[in-house]
C-alpha atoms as a PDB file:
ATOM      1  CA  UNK A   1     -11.665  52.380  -3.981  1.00  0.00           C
ATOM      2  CA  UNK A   2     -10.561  53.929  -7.051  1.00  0.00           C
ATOM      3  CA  UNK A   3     -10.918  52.560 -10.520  1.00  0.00           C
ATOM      4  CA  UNK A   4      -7.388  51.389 -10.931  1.00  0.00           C
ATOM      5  CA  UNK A   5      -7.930  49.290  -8.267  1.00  0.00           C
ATOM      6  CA  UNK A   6     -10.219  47.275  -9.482  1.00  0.00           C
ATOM      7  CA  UNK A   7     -13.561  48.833  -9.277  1.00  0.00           C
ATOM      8  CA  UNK A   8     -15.842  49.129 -12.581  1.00  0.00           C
ATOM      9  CA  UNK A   9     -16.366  52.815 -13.159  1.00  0.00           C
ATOM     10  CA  UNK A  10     -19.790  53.766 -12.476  1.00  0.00           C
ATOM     11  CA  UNK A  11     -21.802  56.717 -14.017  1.00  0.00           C
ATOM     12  CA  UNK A  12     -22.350  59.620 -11.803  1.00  0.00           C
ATOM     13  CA  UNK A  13     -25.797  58.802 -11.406  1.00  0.00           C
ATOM     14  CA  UNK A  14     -24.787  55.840  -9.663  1.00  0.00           C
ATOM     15  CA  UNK A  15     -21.876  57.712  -7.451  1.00  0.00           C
ATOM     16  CA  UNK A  16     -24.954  60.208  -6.576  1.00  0.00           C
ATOM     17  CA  UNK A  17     -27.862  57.382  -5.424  1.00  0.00           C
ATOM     18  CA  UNK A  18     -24.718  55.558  -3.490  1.00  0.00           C
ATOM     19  CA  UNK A  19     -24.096  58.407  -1.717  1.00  0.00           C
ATOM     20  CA  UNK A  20     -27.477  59.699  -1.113  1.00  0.00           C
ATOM     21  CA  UNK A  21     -28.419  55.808   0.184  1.00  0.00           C
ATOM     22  CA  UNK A  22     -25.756  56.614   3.093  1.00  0.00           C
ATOM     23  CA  UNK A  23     -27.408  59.637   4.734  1.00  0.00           C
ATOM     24  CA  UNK A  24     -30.447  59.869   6.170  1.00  0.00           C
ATOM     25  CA  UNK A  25     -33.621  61.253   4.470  1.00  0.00           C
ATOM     26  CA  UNK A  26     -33.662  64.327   6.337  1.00  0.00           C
ATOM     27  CA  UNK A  27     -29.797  64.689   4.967  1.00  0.00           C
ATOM     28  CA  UNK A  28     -30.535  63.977   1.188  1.00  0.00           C
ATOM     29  CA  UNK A  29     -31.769  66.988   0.283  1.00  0.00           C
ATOM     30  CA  UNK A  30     -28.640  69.196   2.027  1.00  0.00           C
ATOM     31  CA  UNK A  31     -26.489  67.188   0.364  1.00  0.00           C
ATOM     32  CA  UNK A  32     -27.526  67.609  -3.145  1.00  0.00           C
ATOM     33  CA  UNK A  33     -28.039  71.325  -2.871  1.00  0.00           C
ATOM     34  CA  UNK A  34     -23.933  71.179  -1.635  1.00  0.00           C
ATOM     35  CA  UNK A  35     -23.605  68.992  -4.327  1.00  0.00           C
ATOM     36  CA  UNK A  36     -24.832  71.521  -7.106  1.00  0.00           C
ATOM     37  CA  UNK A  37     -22.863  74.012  -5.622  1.00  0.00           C
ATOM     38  CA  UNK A  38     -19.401  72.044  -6.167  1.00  0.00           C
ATOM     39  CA  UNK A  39     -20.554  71.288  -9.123  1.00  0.00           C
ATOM     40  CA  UNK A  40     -21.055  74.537 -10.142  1.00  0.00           C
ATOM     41  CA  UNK A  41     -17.493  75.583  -8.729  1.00  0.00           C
ATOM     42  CA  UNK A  42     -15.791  72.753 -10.496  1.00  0.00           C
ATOM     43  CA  UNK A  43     -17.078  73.334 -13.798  1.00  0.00           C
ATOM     44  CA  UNK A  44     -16.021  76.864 -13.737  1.00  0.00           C
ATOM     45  CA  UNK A  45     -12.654  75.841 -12.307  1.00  0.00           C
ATOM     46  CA  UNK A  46     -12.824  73.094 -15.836  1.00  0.00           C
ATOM     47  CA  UNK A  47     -15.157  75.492 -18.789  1.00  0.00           C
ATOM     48  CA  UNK A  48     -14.721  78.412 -17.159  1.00  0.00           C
ATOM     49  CA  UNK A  49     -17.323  81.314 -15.686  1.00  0.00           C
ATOM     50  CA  UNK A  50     -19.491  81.285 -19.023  1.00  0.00           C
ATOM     51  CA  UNK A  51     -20.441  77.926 -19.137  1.00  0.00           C
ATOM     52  CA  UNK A  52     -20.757  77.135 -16.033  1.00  0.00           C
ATOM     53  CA  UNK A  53     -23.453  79.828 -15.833  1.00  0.00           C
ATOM     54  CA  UNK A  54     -25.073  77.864 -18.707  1.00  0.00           C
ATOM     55  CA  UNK A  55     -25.095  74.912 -17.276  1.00  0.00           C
ATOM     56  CA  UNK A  56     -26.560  76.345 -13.550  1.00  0.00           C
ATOM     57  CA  UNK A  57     -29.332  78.276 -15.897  1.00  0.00           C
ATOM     58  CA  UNK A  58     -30.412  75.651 -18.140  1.00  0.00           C
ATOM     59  CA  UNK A  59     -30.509  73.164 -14.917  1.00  0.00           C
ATOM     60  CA  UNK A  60     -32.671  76.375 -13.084  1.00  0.00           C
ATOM     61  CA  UNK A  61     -34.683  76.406 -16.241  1.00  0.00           C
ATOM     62  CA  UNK A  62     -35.872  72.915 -16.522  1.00  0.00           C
ATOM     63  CA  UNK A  63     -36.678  73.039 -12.802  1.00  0.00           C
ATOM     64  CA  UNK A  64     -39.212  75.587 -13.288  1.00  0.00           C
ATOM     65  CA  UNK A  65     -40.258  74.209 -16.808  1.00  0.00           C
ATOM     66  CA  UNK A  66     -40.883  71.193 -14.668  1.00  0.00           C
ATOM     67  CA  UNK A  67     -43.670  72.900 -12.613  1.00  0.00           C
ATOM     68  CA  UNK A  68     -45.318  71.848  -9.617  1.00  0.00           C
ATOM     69  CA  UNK A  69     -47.432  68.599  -9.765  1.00  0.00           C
END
């Protein structure tokens, strides 16, 4: 249901966790990585090729910042 029919808008963070709470755990992780690649898509369909390279790289980057534990 959209927003103009009467749901609150939610943050994407919320669309994401709703979404990921509907598929099983060996699903999740699929999902997101088909999930970053629409993203990636839309954005350069929205900002164009240049920043949606940014975006990808600075998301790769603080991945690997991240480290393993």
């Amino acid at each position: 249901m959209s927003a103009a029919m009467g749901e609150a808008p939610r943050d994407a963070g919320s669309v994401v966790a709703q979404a990921l709470g509907h598929r099983t755990p060996g699903d999740r992780a699929q999902f997101l990585k088909e999930l970053l690649a629409h993203t990636a898509a839309g954005l350069v369909i929205l900002e164009g090729e240049r920043a949606a390279s940014e975006a990808v790289y600075r998301l790769a980057d603080a991945v690997v910042s991240r480290g393993r534990p």
